[in-house]
Each structure stands twice: as structure tokens, then as C-alpha cells.
C-alpha atoms as a PDB file:
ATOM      1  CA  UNK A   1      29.665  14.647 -11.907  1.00  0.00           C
ATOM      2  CA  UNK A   2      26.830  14.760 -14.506  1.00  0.00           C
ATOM      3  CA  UNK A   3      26.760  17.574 -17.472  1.00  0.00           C
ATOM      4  CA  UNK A   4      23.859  19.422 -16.048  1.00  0.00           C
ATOM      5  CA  UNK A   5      26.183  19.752 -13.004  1.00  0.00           C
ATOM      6  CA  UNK A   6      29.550  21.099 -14.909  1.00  0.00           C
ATOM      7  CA  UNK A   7      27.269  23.601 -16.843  1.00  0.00           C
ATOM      8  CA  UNK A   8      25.201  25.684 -13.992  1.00  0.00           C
ATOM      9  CA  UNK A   9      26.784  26.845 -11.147  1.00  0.00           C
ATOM     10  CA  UNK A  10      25.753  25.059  -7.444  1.00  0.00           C
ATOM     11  CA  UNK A  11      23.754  28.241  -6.279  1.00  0.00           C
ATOM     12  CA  UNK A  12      21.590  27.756  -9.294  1.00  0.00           C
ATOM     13  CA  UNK A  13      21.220  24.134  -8.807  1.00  0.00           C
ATOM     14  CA  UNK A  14      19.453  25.087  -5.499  1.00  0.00           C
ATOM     15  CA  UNK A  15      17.437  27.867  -6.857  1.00  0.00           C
ATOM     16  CA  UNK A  16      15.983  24.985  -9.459  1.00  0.00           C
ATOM     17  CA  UNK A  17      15.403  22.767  -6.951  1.00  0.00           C
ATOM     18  CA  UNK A  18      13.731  25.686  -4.548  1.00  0.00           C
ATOM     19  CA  UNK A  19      12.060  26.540  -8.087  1.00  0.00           C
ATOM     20  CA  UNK A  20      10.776  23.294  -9.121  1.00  0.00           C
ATOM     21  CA  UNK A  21       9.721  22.493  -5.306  1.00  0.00           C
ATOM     22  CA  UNK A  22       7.093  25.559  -4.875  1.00  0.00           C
ATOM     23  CA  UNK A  23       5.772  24.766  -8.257  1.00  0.00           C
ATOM     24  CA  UNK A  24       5.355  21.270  -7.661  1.00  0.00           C
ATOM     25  CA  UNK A  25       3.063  22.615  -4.326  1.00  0.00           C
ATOM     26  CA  UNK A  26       0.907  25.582  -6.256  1.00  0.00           C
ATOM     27  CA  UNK A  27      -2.274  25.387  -7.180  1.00  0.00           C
ATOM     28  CA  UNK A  28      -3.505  25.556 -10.490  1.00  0.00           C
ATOM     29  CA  UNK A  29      -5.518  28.905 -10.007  1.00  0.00           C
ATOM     30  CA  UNK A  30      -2.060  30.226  -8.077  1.00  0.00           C
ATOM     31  CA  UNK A  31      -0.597  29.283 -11.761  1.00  0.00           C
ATOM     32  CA  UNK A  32      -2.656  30.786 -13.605  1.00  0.00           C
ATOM     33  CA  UNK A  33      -3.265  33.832 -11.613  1.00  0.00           C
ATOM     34  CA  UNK A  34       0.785  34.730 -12.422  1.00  0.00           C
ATOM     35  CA  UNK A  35       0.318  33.307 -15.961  1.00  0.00           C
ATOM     36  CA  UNK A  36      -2.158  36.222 -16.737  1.00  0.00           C
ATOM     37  CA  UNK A  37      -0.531  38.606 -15.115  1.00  0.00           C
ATOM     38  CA  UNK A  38       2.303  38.562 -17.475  1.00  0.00           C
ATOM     39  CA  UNK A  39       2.241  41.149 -20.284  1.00  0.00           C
ATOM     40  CA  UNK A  40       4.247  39.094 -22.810  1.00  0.00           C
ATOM     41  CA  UNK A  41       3.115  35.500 -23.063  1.00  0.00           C
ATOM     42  CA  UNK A  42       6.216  33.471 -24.155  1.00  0.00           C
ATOM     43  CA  UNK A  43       5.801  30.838 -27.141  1.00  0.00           C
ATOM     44  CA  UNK A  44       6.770  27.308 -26.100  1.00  0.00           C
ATOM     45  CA  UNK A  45       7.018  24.439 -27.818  1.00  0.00           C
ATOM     46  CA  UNK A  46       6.168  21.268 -26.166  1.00  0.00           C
ATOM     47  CA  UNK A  47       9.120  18.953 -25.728  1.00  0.00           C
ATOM     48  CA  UNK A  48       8.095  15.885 -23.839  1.00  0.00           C
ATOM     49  CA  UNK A  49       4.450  15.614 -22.548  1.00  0.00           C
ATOM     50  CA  UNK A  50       2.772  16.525 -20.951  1.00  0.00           C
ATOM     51  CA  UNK A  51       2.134  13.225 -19.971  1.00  0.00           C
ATOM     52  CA  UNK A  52       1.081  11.110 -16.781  1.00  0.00           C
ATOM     53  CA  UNK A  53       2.028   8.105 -15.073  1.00  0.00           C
ATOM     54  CA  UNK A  54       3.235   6.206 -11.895  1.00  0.00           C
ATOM     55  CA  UNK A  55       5.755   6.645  -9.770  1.00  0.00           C
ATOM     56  CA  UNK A  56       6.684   4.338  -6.687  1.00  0.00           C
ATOM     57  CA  UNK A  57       6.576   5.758  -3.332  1.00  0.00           C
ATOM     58  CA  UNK A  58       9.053   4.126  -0.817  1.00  0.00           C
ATOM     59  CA  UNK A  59       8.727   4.447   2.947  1.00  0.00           C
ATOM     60  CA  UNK A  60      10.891   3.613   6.102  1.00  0.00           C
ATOM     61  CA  UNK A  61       9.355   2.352   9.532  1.00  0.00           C
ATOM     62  CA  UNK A  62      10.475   4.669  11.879  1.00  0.00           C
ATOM     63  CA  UNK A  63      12.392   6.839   9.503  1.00  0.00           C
ATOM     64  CA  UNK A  64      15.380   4.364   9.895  1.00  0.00           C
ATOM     65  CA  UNK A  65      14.075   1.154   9.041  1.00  0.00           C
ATOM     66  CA  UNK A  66      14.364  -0.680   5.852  1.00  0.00           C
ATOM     67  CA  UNK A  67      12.937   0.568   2.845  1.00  0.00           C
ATOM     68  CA  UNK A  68       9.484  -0.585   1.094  1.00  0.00           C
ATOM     69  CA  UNK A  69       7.389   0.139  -1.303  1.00  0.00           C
ATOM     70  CA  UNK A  70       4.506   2.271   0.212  1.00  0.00           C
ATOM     71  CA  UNK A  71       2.157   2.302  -2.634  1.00  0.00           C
ATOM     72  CA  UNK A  72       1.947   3.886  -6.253  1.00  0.00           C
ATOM     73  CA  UNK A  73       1.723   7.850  -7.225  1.00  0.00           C
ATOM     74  CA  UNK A  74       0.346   9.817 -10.132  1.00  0.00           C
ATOM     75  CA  UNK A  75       2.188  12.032 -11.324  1.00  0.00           C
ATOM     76  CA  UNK A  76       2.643  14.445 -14.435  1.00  0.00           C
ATOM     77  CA  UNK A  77       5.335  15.883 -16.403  1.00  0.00           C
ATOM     78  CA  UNK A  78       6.080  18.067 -18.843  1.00  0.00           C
ATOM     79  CA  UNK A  79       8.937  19.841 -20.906  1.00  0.00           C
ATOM     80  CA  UNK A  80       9.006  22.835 -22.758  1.00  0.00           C
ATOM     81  CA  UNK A  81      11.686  24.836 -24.725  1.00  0.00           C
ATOM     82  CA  UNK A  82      10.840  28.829 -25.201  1.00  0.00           C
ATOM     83  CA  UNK A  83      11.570  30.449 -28.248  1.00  0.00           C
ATOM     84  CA  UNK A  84      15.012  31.415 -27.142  1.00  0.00           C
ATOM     85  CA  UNK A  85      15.808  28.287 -26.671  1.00  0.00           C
ATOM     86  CA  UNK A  86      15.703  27.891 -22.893  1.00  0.00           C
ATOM     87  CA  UNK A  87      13.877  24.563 -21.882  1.00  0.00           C
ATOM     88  CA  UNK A  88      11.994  24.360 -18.514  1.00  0.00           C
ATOM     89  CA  UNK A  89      10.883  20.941 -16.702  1.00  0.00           C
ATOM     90  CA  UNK A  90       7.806  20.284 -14.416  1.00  0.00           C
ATOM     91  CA  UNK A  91       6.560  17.525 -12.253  1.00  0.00           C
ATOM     92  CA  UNK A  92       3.155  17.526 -10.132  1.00  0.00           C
ATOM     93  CA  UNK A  93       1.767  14.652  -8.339  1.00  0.00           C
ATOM     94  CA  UNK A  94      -1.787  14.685 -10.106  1.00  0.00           C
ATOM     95  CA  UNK A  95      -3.493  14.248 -13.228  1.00  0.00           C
ATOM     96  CA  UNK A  96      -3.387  18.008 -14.402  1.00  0.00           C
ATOM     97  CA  UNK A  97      -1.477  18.394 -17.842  1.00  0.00           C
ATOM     98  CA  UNK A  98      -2.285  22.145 -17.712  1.00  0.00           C
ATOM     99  CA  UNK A  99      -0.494  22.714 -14.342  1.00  0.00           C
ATOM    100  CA  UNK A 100       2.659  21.036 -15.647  1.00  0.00           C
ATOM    101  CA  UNK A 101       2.659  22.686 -18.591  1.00  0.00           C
ATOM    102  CA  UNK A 102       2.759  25.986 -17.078  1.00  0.00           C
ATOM    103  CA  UNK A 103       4.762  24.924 -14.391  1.00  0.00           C
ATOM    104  CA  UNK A 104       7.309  23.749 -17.239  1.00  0.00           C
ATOM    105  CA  UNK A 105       6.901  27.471 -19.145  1.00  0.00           C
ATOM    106  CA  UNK A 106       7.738  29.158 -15.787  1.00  0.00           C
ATOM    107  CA  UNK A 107      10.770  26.668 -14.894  1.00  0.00           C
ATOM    108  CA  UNK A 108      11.892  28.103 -17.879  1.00  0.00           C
ATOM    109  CA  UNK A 109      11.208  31.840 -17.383  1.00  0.00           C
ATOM    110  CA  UNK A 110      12.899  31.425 -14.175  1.00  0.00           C
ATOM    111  CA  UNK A 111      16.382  30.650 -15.936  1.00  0.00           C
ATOM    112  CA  UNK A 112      16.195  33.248 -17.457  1.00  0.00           C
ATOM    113  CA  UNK A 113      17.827  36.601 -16.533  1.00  0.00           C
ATOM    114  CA  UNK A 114      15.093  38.859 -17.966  1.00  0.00           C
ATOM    115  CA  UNK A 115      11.917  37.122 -16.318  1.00  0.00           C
ATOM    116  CA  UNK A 116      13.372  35.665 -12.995  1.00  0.00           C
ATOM    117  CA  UNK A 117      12.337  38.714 -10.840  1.00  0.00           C
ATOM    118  CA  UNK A 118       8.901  38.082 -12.165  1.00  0.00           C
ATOM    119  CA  UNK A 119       8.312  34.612 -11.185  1.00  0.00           C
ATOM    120  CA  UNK A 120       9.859  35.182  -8.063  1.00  0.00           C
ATOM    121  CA  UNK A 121       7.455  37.662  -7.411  1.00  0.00           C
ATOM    122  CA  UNK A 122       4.306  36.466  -8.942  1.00  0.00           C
ATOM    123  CA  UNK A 123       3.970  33.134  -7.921  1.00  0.00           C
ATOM    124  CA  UNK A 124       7.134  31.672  -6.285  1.00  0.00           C
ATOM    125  CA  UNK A 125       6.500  34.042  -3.404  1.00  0.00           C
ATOM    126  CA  UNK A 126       3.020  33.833  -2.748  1.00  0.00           C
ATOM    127  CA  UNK A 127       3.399  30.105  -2.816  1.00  0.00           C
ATOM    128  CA  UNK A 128       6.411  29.705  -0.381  1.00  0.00           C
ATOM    129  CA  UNK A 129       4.302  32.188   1.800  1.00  0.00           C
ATOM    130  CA  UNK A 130       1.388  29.643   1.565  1.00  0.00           C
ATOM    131  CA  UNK A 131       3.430  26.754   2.232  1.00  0.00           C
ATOM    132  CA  UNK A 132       4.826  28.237   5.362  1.00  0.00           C
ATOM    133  CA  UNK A 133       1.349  29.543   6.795  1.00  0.00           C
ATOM    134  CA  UNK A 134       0.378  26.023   5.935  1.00  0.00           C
ATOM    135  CA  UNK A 135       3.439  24.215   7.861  1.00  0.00           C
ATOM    136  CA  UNK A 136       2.814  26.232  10.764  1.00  0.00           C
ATOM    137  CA  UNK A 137      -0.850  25.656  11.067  1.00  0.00           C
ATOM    138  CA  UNK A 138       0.134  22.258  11.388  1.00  0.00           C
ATOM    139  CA  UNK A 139       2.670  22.138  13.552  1.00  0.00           C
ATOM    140  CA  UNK A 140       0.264  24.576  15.769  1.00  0.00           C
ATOM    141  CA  UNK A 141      -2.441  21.582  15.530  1.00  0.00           C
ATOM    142  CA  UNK A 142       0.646  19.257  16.272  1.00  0.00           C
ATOM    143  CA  UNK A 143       1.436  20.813  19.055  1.00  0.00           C
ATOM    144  CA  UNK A 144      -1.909  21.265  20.528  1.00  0.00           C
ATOM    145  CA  UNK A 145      -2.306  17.264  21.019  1.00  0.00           C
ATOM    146  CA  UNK A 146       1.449  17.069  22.880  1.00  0.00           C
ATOM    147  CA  UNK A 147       1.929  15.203  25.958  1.00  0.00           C
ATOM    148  CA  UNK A 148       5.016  15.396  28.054  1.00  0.00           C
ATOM    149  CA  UNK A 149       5.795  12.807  29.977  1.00  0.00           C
ATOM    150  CA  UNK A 150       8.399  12.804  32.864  1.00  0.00           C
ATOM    151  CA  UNK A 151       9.364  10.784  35.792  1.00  0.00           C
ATOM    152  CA  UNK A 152       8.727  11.300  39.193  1.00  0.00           C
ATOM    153  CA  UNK A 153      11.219  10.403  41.739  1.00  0.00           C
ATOM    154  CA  UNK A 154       9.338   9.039  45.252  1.00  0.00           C
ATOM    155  CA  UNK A 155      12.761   9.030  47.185  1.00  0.00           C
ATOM    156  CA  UNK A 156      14.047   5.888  49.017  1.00  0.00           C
ATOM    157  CA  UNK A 157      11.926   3.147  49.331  1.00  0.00           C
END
């Protein structure tokens, strides 16, 4: 088991992961739209980044095939540690250093007692709403272009 593991409880191992997951998928303006909605901007210091780079994408044929490499990925990261010492991480496929660097301050805010409520609210929210209306839209589409196929029994011939 690995330190980050002993330290924070498993409920708020999946809140980071839920956490880190819907700000991986907003949108810069979604970002910024909670970032100026909060009253007190927090002062963080840049850690690590943010920077850009690859990342290999693997892939299975048929979801239980052997794995391959599918191709390359950008992607961008950044850390941040608030003045009280609380230190958020970010990742977002893309090029945008901004988005990661907010995503990184709010990662943060979200640890923390005080400001959780608010990111929840302000863009974790929204963006899981967005995500869903998105998922079905697509499965709607999906579904549209179904065919069922079944077989017909003739009887003895």
C-alpha cells in the first residue's frame, strides 16, 4: 500500500479520482467561469509545471485482445501548493497550461474542508451534468442506428 493510500481515507480517494475526472473533461471557459466566481482568489505557488508532453495510448482489439500501442497523446500537467499548504494536481489531454493550472488550484480547494462545497457546486456539478447530457446524446444517436437481428424458425424441412 503506497503513502498517499495510508494517509487519506478510501472515500476520499474516490472523491479525487471523481474530482480529478470532471476536471480533466471541463472546458476552459467552464474553469474560468467558477474561477471568477470565487470571492477570495487563493495564492498558489507553482510546484511542477505546468508543463506538456506525451503520453502513450494503449488499445485492445475487441476489448479482450492483446494490448498495443494505439498512438501518442498530449497531455498537460500541473501542480500547485496553496498558501496553507495544501497541494492540488491536474492533468488535461491538450496543450492548455492555463486549464491545468486552474484545474491544479481547484484540486486543491477541493481538499479542503472550507472550499469543497464550492467547487462542488461551481464547476464539478455543472460539468458532471454536461458530461451526462453528453453520454446520453450519444447513446440516443447509438441507439438510433441499432439493428436486431433474430432467427426465424421455418419448422421441419
Amino acid at each position: 500500500m503506497d503513502v498517499a493510500q495510508q494517509t487519506v481515507p478510501d472515500t476520499d480517494l474516490a472523491g479525487r479520482r471523481r474530482c480529478a475526472g470532471l476536471l480533466a473533461g471541463a472546458t476552459l471557459n467552464e474553469i474560468r467561469a467558477a474561477w471568477d466566481t470565487l470571492a477570495e482568489k487563493p495564492e498558489a505557488r507553482p510546484v511542477r509545471g505546468p508543463e506538456t508532453g506525451l503520453v502513450m495510448v494503449r488499445g485492445r482489439i475487441g476489448g479482450g485482445g492483446s494490448p498495443f500501442n494505439l498512438g501518442e497523446a498530449t497531455v498537460t500537467r500541473a501542480t500547485v501548493a496553496l498558501a496553507s499548504g495544501t497541494v492540488g494536481h491536474a492533468q488535461a489531454l491538450g496543450t492548455d497550461k492555463d486549464k491545468a493550472r486552474l484545474s491544479a488550484i481547484f484540486d486543491a480547494l477541493w481538499q479542503e474542508e472550507a472550499s469543497r462545497d464550492f467547487v462542488e457546486t461551481a464547476i464539478l456539478a455543472p460539468v458532471e451534468t454536461r458530461l451526462a447530457a453528453e453520454e446520453a446524446q450519444k447513446a440516443e444517436e447509438t441507439a438510433a442506428t441499432r439493428v436486431d437481428f433474430f432467427t426465424m424458425v421455418r419448422g421441419d424441412d
